[in-house]
N, C-alpha and C. Protein backbone atom coordinates (compact mmCIF):
# COMPACT_ATOMS: atom_id res chain seq x y z
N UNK A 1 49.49 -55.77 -141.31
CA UNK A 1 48.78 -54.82 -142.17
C UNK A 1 49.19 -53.41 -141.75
N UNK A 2 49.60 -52.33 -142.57
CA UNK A 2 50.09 -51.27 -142.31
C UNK A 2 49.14 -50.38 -141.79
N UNK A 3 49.25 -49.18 -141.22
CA UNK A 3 48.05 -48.44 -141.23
C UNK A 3 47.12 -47.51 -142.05
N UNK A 4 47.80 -47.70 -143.63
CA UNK A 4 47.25 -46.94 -144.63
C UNK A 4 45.67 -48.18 -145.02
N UNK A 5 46.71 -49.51 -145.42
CA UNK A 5 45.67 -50.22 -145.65
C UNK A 5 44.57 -50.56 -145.14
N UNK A 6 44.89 -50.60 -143.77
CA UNK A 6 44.16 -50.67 -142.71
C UNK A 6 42.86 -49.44 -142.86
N UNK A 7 43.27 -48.51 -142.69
CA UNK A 7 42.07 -47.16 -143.43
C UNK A 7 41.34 -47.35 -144.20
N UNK A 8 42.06 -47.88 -145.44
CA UNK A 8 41.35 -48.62 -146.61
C UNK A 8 40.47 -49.44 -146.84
N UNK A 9 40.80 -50.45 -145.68
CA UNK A 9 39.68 -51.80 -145.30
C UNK A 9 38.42 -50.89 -144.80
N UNK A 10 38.69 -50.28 -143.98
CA UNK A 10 38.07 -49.59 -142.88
C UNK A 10 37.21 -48.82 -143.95
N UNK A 11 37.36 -48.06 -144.76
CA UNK A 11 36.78 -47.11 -144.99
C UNK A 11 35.45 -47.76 -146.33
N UNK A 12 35.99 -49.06 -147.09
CA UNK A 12 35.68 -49.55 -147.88
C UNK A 12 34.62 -50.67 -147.40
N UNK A 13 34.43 -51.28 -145.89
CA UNK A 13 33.63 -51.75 -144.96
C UNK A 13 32.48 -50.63 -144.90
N UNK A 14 32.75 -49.37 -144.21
CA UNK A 14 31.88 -48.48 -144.24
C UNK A 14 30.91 -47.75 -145.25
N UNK A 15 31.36 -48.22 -146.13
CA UNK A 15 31.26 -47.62 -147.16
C UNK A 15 29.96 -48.45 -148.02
N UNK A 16 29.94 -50.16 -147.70
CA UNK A 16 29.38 -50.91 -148.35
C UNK A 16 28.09 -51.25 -146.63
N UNK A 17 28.22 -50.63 -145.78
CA UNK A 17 27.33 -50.85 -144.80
C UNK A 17 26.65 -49.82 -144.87
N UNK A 18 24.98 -50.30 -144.78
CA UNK A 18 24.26 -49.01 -144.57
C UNK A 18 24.19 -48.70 -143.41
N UNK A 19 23.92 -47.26 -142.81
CA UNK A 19 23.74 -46.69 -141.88
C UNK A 19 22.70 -46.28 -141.67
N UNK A 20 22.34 -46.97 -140.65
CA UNK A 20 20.90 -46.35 -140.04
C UNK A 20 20.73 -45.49 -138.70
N UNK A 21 20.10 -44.03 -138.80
CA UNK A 21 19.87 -43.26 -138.20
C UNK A 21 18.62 -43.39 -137.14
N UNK A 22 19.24 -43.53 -135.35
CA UNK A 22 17.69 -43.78 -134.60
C UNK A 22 17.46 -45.15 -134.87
N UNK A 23 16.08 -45.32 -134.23
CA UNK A 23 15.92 -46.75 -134.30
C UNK A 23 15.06 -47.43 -135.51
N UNK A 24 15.03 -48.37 -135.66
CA UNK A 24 14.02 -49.06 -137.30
C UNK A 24 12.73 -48.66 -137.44
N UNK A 25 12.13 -48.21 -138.28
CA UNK A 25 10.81 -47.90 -138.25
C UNK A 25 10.34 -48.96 -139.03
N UNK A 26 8.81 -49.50 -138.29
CA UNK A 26 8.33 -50.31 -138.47
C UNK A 26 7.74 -50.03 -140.29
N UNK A 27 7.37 -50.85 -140.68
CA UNK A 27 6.52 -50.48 -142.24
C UNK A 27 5.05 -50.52 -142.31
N UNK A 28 4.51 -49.63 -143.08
CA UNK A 28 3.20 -49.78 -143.00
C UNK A 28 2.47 -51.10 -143.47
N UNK A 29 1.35 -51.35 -142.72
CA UNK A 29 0.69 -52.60 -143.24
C UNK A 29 -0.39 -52.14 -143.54
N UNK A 30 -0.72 -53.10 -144.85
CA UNK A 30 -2.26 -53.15 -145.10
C UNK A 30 -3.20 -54.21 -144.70
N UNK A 31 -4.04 -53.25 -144.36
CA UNK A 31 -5.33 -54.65 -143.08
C UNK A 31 -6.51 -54.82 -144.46
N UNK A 32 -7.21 -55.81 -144.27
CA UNK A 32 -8.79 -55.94 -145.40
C UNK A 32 -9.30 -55.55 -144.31
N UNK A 33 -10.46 -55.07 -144.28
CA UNK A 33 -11.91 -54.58 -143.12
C UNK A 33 -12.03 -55.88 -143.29
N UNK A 34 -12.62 -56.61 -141.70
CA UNK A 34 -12.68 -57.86 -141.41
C UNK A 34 -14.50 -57.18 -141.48
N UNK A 35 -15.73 -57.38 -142.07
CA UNK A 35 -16.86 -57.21 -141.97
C UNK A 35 -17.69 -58.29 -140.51
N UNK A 36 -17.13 -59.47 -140.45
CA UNK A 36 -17.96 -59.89 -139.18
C UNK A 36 -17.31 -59.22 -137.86
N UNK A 37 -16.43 -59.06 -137.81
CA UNK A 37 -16.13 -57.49 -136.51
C UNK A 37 -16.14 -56.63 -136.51
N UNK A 38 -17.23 -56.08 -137.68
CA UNK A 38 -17.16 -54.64 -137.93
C UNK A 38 -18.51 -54.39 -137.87
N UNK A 39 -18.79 -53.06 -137.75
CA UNK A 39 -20.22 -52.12 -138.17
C UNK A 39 -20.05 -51.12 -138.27
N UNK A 40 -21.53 -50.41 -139.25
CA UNK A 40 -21.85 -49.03 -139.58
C UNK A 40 -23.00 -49.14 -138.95
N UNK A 41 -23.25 -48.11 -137.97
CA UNK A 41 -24.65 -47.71 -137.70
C UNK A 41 -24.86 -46.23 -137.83
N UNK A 42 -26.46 -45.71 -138.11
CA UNK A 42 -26.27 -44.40 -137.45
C UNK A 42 -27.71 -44.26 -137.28
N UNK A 43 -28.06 -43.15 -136.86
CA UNK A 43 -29.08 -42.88 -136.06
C UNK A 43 -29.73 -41.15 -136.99
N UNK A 44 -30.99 -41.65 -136.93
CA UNK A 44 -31.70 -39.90 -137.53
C UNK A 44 -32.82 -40.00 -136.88
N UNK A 45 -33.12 -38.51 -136.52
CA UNK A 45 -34.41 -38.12 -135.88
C UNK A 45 -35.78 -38.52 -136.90
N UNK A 46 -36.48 -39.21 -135.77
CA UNK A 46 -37.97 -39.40 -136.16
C UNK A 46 -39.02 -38.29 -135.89
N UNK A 47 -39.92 -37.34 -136.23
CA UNK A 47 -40.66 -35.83 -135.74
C UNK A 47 -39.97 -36.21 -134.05
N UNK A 48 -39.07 -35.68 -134.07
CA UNK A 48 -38.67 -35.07 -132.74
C UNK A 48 -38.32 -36.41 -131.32
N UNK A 49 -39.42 -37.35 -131.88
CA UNK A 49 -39.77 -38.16 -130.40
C UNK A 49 -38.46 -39.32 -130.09
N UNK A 50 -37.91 -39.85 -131.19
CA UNK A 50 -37.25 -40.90 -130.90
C UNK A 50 -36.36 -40.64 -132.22
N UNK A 51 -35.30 -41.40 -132.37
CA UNK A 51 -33.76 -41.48 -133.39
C UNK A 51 -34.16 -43.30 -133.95
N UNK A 52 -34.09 -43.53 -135.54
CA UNK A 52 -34.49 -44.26 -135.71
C UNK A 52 -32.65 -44.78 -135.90
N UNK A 53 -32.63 -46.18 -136.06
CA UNK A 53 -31.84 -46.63 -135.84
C UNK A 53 -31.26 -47.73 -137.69
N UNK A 54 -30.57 -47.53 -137.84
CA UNK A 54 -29.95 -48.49 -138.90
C UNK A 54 -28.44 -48.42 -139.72
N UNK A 55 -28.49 -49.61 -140.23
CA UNK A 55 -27.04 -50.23 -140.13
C UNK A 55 -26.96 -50.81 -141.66
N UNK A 56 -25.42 -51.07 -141.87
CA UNK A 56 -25.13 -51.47 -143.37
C UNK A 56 -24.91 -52.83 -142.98
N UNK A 57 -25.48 -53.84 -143.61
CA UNK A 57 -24.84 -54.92 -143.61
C UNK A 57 -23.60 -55.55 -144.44
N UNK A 58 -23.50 -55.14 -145.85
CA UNK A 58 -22.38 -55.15 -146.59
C UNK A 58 -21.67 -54.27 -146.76
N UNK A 59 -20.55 -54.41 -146.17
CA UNK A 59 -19.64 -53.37 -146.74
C UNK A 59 -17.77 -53.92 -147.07
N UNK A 60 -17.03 -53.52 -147.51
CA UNK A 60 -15.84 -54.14 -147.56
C UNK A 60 -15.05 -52.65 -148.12
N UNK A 61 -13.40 -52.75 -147.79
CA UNK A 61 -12.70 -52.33 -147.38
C UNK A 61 -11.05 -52.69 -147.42
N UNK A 62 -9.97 -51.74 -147.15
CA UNK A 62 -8.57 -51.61 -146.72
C UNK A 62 -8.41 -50.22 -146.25
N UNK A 63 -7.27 -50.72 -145.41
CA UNK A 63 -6.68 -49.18 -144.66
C UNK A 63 -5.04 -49.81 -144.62
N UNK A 64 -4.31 -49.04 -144.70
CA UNK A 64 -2.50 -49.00 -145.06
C UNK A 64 -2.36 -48.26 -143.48
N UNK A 65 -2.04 -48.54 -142.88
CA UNK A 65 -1.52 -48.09 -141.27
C UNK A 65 -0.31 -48.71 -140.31
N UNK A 66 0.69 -47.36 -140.00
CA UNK A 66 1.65 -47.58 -139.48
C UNK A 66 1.34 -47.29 -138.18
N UNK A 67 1.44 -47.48 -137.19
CA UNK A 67 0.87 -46.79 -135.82
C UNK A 67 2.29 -45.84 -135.34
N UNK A 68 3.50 -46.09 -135.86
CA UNK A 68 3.87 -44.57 -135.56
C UNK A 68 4.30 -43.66 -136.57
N UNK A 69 3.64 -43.58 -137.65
CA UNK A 69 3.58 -42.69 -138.65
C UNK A 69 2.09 -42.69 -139.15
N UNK A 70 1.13 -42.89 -138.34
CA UNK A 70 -0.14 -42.79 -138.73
C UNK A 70 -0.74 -41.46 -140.07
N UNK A 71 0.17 -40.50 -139.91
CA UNK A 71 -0.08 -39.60 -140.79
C UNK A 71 -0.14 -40.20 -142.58
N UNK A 72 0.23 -41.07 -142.30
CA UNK A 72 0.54 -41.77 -143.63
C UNK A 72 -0.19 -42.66 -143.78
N UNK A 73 -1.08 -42.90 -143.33
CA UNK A 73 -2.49 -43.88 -143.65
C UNK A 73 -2.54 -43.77 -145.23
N UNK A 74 -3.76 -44.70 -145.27
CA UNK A 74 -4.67 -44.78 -146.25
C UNK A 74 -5.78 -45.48 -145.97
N UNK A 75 -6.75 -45.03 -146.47
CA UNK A 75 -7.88 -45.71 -146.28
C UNK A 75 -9.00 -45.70 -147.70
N UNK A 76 -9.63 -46.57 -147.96
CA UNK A 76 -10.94 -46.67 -148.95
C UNK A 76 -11.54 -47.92 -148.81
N UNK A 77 -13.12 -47.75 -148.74
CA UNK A 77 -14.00 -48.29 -148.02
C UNK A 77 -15.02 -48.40 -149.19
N UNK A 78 -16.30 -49.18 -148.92
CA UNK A 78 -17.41 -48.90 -149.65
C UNK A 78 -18.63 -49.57 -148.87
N UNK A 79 -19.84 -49.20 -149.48
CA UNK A 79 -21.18 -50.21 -148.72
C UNK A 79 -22.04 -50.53 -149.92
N UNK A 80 -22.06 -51.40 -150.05
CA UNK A 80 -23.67 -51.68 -150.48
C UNK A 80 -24.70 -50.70 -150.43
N UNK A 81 -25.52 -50.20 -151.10
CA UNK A 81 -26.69 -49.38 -150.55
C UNK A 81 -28.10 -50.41 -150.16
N UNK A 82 -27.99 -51.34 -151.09
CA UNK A 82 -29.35 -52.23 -150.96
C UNK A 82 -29.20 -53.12 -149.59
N UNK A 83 -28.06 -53.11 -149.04
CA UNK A 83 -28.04 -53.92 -147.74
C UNK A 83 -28.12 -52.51 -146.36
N UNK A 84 -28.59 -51.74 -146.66
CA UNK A 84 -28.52 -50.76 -145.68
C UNK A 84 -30.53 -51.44 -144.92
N UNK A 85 -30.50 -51.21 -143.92
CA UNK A 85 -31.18 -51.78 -143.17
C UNK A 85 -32.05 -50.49 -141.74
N UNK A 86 -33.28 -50.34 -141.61
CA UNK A 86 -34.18 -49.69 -140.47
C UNK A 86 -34.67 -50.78 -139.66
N UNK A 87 -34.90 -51.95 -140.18
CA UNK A 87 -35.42 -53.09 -139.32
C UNK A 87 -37.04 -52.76 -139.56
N UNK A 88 -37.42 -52.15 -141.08
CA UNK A 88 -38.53 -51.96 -141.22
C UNK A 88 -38.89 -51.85 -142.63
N UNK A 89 -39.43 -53.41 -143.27
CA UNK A 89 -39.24 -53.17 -144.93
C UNK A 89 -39.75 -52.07 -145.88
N UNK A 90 -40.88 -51.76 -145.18
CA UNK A 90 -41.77 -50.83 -145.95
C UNK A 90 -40.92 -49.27 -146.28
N UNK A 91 -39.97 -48.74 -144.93
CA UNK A 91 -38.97 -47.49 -144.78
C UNK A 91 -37.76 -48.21 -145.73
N UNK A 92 -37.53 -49.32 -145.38
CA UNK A 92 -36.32 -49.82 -146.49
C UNK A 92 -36.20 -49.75 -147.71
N UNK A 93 -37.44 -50.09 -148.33
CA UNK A 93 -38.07 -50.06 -149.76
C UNK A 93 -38.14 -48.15 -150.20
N UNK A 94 -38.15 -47.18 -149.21
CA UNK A 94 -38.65 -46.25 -149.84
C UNK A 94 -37.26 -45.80 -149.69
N UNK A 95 -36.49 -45.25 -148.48
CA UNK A 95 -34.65 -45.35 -149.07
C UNK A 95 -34.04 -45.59 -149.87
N UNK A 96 -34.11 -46.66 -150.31
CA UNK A 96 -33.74 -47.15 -151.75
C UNK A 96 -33.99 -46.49 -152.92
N UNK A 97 -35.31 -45.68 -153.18
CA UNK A 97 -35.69 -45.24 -154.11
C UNK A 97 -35.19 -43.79 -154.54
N UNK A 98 -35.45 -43.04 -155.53
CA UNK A 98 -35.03 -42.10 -156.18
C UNK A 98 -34.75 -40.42 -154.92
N UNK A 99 -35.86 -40.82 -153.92
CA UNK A 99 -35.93 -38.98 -152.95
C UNK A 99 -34.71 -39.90 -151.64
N UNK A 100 -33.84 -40.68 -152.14
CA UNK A 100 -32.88 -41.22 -151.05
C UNK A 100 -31.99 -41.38 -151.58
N UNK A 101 -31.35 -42.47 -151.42
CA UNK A 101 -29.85 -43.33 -151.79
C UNK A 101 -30.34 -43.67 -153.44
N UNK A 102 -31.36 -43.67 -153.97
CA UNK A 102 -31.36 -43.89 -155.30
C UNK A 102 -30.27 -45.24 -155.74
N UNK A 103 -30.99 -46.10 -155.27
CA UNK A 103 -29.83 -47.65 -154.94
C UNK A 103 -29.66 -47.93 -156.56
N UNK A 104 -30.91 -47.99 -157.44
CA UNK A 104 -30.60 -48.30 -158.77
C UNK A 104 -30.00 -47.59 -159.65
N UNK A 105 -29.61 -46.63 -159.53
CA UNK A 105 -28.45 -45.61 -160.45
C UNK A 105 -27.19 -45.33 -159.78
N UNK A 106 -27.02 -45.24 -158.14
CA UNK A 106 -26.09 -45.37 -157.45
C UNK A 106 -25.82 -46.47 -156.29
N UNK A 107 -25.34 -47.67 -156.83
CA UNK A 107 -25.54 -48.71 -156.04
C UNK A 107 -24.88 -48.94 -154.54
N UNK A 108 -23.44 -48.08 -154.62
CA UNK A 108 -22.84 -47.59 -153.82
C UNK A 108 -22.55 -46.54 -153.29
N UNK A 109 -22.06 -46.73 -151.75
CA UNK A 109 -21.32 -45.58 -151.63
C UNK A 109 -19.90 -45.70 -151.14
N UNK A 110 -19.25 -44.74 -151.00
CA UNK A 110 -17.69 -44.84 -150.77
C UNK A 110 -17.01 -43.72 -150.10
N UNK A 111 -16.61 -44.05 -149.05
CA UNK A 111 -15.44 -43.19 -148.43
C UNK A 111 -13.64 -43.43 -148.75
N UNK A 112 -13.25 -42.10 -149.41
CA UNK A 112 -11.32 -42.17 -149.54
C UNK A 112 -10.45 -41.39 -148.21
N UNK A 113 -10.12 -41.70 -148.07
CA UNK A 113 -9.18 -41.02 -146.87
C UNK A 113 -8.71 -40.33 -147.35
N UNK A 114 -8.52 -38.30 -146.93
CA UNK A 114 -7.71 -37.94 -147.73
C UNK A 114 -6.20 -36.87 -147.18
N UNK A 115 -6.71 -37.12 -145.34
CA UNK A 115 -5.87 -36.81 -144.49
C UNK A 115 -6.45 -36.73 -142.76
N UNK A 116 -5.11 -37.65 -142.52
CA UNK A 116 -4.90 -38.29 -141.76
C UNK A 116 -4.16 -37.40 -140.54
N UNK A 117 -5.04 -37.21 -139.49
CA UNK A 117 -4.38 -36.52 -138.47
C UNK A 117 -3.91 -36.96 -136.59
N UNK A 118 -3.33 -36.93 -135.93
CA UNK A 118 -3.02 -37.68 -134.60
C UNK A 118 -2.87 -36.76 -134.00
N UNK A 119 -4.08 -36.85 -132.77
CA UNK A 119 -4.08 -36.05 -131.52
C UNK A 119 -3.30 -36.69 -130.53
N UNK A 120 -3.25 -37.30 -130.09
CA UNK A 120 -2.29 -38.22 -129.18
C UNK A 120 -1.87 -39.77 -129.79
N UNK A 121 -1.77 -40.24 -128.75
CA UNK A 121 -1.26 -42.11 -128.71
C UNK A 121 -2.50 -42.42 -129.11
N UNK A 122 -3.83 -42.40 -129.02
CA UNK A 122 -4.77 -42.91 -129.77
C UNK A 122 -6.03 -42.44 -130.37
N UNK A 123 -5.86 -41.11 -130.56
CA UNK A 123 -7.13 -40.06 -130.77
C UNK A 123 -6.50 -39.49 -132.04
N UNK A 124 -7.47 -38.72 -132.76
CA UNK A 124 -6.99 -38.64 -133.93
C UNK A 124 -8.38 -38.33 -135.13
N UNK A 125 -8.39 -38.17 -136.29
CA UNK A 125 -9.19 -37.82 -137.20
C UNK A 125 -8.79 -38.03 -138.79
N UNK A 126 -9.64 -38.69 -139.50
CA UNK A 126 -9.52 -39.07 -141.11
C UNK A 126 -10.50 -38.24 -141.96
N UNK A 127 -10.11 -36.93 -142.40
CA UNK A 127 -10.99 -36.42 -143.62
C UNK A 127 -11.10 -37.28 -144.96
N UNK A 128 -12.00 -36.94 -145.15
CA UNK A 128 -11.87 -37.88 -146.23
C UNK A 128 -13.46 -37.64 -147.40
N UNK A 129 -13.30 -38.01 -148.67
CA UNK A 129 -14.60 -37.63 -149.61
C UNK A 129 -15.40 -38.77 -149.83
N UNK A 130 -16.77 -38.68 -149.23
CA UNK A 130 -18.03 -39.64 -148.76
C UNK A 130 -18.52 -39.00 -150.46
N UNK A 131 -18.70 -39.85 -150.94
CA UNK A 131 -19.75 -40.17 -152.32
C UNK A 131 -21.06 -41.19 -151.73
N UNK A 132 -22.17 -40.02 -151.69
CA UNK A 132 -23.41 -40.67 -151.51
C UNK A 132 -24.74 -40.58 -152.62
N UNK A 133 -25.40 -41.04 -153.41
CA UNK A 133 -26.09 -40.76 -154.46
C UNK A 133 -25.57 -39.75 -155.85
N UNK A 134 -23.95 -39.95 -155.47
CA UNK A 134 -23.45 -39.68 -156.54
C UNK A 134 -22.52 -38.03 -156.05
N UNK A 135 -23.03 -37.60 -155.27
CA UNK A 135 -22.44 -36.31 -154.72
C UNK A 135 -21.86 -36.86 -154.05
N UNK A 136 -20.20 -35.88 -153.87
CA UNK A 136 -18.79 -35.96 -153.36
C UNK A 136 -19.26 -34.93 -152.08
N UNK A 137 -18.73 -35.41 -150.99
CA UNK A 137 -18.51 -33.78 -150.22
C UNK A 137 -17.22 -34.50 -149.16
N UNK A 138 -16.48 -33.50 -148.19
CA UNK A 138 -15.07 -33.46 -147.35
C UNK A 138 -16.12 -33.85 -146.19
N UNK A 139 -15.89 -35.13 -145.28
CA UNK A 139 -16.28 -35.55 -144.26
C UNK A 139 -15.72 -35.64 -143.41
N UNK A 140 -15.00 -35.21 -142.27
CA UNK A 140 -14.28 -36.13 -141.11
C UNK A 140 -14.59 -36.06 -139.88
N UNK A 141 -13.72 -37.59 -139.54
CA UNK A 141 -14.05 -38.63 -138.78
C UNK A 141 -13.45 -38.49 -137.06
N UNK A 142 -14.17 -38.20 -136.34
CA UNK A 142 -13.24 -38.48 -134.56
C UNK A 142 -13.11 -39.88 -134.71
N UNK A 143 -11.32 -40.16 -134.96
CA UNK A 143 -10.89 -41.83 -134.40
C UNK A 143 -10.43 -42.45 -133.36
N UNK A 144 -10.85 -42.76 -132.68
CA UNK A 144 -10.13 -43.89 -131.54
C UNK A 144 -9.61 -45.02 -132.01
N UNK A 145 -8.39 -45.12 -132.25
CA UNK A 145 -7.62 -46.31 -132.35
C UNK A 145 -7.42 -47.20 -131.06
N UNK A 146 -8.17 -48.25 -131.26
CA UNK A 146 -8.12 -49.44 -130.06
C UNK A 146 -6.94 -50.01 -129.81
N UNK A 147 -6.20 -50.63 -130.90
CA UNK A 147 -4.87 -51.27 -130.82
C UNK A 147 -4.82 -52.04 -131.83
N UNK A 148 -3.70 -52.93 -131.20
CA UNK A 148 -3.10 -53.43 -132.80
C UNK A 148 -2.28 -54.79 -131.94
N UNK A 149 -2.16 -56.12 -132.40
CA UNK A 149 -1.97 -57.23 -132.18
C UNK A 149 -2.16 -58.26 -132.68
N UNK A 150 -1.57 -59.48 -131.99
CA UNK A 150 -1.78 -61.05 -133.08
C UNK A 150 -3.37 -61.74 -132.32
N UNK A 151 -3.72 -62.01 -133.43
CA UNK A 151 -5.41 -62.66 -132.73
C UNK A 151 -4.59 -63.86 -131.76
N UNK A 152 -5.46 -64.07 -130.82
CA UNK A 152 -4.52 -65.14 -130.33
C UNK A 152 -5.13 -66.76 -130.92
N UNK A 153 -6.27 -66.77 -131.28
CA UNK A 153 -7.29 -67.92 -132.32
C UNK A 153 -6.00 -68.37 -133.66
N UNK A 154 -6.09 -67.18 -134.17
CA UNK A 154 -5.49 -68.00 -135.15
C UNK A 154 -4.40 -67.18 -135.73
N UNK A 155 -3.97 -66.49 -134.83
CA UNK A 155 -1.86 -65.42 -134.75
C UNK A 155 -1.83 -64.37 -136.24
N UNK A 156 -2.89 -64.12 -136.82
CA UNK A 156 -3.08 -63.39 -137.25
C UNK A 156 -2.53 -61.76 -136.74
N UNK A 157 -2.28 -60.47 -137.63
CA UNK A 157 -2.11 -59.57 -136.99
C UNK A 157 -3.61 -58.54 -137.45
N UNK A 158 -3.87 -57.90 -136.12
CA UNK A 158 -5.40 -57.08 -136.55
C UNK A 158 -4.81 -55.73 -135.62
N UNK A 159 -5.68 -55.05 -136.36
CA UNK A 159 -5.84 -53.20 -135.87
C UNK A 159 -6.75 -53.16 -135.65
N UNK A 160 -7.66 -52.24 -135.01
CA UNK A 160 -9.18 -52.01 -134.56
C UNK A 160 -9.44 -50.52 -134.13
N UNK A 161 -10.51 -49.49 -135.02
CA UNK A 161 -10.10 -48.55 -134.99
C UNK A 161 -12.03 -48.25 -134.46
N UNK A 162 -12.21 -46.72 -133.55
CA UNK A 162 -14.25 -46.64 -133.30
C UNK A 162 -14.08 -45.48 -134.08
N UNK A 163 -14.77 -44.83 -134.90
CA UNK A 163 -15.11 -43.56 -135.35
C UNK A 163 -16.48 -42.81 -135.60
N UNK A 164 -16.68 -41.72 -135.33
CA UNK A 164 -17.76 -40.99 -134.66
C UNK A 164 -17.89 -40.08 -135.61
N UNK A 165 -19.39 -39.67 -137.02
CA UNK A 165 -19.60 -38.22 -137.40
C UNK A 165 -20.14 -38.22 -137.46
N UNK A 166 -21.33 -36.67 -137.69
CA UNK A 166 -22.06 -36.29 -137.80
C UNK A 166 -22.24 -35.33 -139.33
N UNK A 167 -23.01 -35.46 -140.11
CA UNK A 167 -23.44 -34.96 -141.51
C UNK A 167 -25.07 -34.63 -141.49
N UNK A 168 -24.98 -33.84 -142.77
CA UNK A 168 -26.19 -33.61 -143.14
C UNK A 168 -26.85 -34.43 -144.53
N UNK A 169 -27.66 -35.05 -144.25
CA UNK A 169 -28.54 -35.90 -145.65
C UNK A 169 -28.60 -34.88 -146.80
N UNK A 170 -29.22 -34.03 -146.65
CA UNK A 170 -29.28 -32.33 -147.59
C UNK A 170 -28.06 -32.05 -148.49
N UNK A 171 -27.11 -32.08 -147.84
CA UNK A 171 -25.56 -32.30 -148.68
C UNK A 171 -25.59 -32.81 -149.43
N UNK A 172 -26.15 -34.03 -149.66
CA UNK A 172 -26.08 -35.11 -150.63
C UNK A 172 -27.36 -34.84 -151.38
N UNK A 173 -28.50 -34.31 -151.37
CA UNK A 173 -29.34 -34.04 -152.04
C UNK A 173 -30.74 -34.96 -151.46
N UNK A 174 -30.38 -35.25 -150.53
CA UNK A 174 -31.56 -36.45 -149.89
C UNK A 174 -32.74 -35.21 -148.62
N UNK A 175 -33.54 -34.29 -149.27
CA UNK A 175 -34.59 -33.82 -148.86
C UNK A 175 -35.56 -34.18 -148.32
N UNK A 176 -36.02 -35.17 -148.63
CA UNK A 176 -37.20 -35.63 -148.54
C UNK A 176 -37.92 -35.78 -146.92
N UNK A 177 -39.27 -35.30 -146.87
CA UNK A 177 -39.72 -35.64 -145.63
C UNK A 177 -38.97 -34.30 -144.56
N UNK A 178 -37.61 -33.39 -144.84
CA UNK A 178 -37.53 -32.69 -144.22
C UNK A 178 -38.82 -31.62 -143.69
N UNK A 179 -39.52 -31.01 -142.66
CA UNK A 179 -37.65 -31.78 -141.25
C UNK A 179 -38.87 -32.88 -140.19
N UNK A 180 -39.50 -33.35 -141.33
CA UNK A 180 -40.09 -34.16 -139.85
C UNK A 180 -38.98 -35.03 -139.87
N UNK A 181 -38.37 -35.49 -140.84
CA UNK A 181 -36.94 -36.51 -140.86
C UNK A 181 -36.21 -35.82 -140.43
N UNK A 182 -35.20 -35.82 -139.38
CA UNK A 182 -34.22 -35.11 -139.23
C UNK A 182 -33.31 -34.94 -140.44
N UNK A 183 -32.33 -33.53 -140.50
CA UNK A 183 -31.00 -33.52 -141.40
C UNK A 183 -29.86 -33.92 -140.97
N UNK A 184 -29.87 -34.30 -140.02
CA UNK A 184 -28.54 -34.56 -138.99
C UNK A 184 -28.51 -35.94 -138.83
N UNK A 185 -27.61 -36.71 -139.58
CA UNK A 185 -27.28 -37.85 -139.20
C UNK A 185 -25.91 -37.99 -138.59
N UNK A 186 -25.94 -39.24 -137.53
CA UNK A 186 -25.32 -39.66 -136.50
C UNK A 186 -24.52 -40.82 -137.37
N UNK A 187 -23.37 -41.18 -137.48
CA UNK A 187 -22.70 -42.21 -137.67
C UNK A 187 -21.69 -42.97 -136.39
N UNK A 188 -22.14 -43.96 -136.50
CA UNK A 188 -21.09 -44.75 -135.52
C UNK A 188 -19.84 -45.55 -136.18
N UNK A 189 -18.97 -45.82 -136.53
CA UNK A 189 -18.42 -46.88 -137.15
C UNK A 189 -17.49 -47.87 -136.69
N UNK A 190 -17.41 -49.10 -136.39
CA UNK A 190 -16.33 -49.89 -135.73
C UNK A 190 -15.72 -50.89 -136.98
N UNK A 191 -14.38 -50.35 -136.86
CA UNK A 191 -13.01 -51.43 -137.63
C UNK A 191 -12.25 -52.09 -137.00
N UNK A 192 -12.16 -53.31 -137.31
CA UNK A 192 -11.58 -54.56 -137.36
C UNK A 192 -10.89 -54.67 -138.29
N UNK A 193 -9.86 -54.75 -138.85
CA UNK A 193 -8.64 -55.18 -140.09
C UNK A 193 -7.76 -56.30 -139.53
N UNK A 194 -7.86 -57.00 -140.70
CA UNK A 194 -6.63 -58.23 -140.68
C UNK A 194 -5.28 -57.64 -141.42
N UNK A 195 -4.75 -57.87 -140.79
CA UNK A 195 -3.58 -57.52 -142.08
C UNK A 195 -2.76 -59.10 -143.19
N UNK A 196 -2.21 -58.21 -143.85
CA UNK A 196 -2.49 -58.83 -145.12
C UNK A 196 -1.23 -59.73 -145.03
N UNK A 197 -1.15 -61.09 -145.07
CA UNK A 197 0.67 -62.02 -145.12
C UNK A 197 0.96 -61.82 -146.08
């Protein structure tokens, strides 16, 4: 083979190979919120003495997450309002009603992710617009990303993320009882995601 053709091969090889720059970047996956490894809790002041305590029982979920392009998330979530829970029917029954979550005209609520930020290897924050009794407002979230791995039960792949805020009920139009009720609610939240085969 001469050395023209030879170029030719050469250049026509190269030509039909892609080139990749650096090393492979992984692709983002989408996880479902696994709900039995998950919770919402949060906490509001009772007149001053004690923080009453309650939790969503239904809620469901996805989040789109690359762990090294985290900036590129996605996330959207929702809860039930009628499964929101004090561990006290009589306070449950009145939440529900019109000076609260107004469960029968707004049955839900919903958080969208709407940017995604990384303080280090696992710290980090998700703004994002909380629709509660029908009002939108910009919420965000302190995240600790736990990690990411195959369950070893059943080789599944899961992410697991804790997130921490604080809001005001008032925002949303939920007055009532202020301020022997506190305005400052406490959210805790823990994610669990499967990702999707």
């Amino acid at each position: 083979m001469n050395r023209n053709l030879k170029t030719a091969v050469l250049a026509a090889a190269l030509a039909s190979t892609p080139i990749v720059l650096g090393a492979a970047r992984a692709q983002p996956i989408t996880f479902d919120i696994d709900p039995v490894h998950s919770g919402i809790v949060f906490f509001i002041n009772h007149l001053g003495f004690s923080n009453v305590i309650g939790v969503a029982k239904e809620f469901s979920g996805e989040f789109t997450f690359d762990k090294d392009a985290p900036e590129a998330s996605k996330l959207q979530a929702k809860v039930k309002v009628s499964s929101i829970s004090t561990n006290n029917a009589q306070r449950d029954g009145d939440i529900q009603g019109a000076d609260w979550f107004n469960a029968t005209e707004f049955p839900e609520i919903t958080f969208v992710g709407t940017k995604f930020t990384k303080s280090n290897d696992n710290k980090g924050s998700i703004t994002g617009d909380l629709t509660i009794a029908g009002v939108t407002k910009p919420v965000t979230l302190d995240v600790t990303f736990n990690g990411q791995g195959k369950n070893p039960w059943d080789g599944s792949l899961e992410a697991g993320f804790s997130a921490t805020t604080k809001l005001k009920r008032s925002d949303f139009g939920m007055t009532a009882n202020l301020p022997l009720i506190g305005d400052e609610v406490t959210l805790r939240i823990e994610t669990e995601g499967r990702g999707r085969s």
